[in-house]
C-alpha atoms as a PDB file:
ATOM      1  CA  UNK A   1       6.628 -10.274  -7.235  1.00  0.00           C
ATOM      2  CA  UNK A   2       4.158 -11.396  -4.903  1.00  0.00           C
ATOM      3  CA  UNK A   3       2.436  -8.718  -1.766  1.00  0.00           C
ATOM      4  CA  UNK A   4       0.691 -10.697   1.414  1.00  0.00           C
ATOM      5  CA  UNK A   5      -1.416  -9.581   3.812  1.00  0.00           C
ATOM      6  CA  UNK A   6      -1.544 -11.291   7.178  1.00  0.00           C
ATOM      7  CA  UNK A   7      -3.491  -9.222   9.901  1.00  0.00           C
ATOM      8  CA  UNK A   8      -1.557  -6.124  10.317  1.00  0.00           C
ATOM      9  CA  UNK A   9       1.683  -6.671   7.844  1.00  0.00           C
ATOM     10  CA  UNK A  10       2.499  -6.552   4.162  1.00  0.00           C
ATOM     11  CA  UNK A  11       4.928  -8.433   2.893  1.00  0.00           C
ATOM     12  CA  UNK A  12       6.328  -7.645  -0.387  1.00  0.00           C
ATOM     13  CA  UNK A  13       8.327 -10.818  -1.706  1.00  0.00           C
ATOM     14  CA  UNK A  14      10.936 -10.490  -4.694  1.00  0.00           C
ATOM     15  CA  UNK A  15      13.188 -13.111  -6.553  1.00  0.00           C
ATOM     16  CA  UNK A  16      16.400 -11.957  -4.133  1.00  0.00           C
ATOM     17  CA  UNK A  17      14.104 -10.067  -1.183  1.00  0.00           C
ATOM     18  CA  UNK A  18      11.675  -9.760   0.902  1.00  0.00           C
ATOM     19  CA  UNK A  19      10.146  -6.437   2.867  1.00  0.00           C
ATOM     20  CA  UNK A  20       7.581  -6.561   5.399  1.00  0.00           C
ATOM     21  CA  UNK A  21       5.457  -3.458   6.368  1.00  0.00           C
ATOM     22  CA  UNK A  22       2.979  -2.873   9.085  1.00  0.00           C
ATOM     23  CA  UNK A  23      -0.205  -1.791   7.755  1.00  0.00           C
ATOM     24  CA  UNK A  24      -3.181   0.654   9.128  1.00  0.00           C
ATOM     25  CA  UNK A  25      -6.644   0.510   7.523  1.00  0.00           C
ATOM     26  CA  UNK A  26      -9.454   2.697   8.062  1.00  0.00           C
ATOM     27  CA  UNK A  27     -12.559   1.209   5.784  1.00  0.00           C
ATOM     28  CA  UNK A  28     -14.656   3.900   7.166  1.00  0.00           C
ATOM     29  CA  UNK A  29     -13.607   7.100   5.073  1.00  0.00           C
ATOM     30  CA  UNK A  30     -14.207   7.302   1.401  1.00  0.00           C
ATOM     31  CA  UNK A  31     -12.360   6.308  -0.069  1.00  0.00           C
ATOM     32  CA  UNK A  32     -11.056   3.927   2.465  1.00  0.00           C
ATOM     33  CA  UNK A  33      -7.333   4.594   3.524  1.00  0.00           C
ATOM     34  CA  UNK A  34      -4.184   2.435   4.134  1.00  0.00           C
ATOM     35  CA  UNK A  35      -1.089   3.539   5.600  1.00  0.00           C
ATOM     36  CA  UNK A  36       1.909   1.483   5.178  1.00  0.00           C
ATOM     37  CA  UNK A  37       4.753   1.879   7.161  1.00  0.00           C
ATOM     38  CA  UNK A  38       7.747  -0.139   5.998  1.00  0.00           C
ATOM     39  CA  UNK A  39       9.550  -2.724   9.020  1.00  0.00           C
ATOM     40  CA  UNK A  40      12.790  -3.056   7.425  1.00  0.00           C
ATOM     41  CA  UNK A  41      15.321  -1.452   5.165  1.00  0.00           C
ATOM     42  CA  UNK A  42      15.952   2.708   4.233  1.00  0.00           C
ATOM     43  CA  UNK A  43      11.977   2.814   4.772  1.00  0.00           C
ATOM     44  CA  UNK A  44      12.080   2.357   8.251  1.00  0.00           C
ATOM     45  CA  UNK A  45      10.114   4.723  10.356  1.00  0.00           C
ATOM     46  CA  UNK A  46       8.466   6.630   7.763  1.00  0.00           C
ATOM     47  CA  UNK A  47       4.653   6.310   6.466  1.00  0.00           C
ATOM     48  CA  UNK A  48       3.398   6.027   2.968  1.00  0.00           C
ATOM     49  CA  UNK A  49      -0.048   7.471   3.417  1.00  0.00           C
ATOM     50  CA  UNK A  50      -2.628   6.628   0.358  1.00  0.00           C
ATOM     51  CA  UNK A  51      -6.125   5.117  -0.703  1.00  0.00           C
ATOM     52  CA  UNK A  52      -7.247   1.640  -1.507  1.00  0.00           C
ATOM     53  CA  UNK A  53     -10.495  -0.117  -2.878  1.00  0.00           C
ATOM     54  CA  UNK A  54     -11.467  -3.533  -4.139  1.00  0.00           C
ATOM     55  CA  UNK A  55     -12.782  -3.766  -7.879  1.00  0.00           C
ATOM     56  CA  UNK A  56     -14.548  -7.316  -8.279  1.00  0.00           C
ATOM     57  CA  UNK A  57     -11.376  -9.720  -7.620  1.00  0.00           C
ATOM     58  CA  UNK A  58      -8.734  -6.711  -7.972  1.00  0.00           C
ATOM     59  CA  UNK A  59      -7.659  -4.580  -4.881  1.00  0.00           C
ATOM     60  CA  UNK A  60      -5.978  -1.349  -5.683  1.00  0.00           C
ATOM     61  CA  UNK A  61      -4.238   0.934  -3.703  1.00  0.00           C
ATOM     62  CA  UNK A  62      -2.553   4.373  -4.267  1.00  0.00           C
ATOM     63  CA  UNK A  63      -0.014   5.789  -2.001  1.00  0.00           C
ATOM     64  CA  UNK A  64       2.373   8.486  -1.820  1.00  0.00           C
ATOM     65  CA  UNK A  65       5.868   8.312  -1.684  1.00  0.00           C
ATOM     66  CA  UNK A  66       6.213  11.601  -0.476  1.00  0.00           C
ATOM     67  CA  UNK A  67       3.443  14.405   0.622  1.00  0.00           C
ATOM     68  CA  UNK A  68      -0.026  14.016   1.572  1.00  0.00           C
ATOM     69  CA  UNK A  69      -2.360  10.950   0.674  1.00  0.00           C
ATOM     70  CA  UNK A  70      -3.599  10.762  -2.687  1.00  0.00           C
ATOM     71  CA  UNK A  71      -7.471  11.688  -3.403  1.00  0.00           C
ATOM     72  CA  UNK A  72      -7.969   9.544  -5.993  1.00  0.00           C
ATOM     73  CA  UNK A  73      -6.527   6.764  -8.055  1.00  0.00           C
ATOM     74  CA  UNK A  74      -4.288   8.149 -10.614  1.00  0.00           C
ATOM     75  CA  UNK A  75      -0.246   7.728 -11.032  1.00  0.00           C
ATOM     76  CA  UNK A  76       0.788  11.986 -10.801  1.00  0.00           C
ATOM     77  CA  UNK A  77       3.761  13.283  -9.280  1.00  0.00           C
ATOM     78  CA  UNK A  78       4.655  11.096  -6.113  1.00  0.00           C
ATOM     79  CA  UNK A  79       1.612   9.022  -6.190  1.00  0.00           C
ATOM     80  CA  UNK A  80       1.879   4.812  -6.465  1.00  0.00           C
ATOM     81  CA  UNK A  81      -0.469   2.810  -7.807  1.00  0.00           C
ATOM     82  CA  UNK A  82      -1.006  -0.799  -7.320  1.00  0.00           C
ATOM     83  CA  UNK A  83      -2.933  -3.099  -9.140  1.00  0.00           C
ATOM     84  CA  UNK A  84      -3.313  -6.432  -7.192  1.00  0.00           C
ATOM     85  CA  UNK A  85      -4.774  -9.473  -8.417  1.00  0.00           C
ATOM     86  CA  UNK A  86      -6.225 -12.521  -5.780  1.00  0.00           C
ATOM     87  CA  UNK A  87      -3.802 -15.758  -6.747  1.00  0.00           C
END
């Protein structure tokens, strides 16, 4: 699996797929925010709120599948984590 980030849109690119998904950042709040709202498929129209940061050449980001945005970065109930590594 490989995730892209071109301006506003993540695209998530598997063996048989790819999904693209507009993205929202706000670097201001702490911890910084990312909302990703999915372009294509079942997802469409709906918002996966959650948190990111970058950790020396790692960026990580936690989002919920359903509910409210996650607070911090652990994998509980709903909550997604992603650990992404620069190629």
């Amino acid at each position: 699996m490989s995730i892209t980030f071109k301006g506003e849109v993540m695209t998530v690119s598997l063996p048989k797929m790819t999904k693209a998904a507009k993205i929202k950042v706000d670097s201001s709040k702490s911890p910084m925010t990312i909302d990703i709202s999915p372009t294509d498929g079942p997802e469409t129209g709906k918002t996966f709120p959650g948190i990111y940061k970058l950790d020396k050449s790692e960026l990580i980001i936690a989002f919920a599948e359903k509910g409210d945005r996650p607070t911090d970065f652990k994998a509980e109930g709903e909550t997604v984590i992603m650990k992404l590594k620069k190629e």
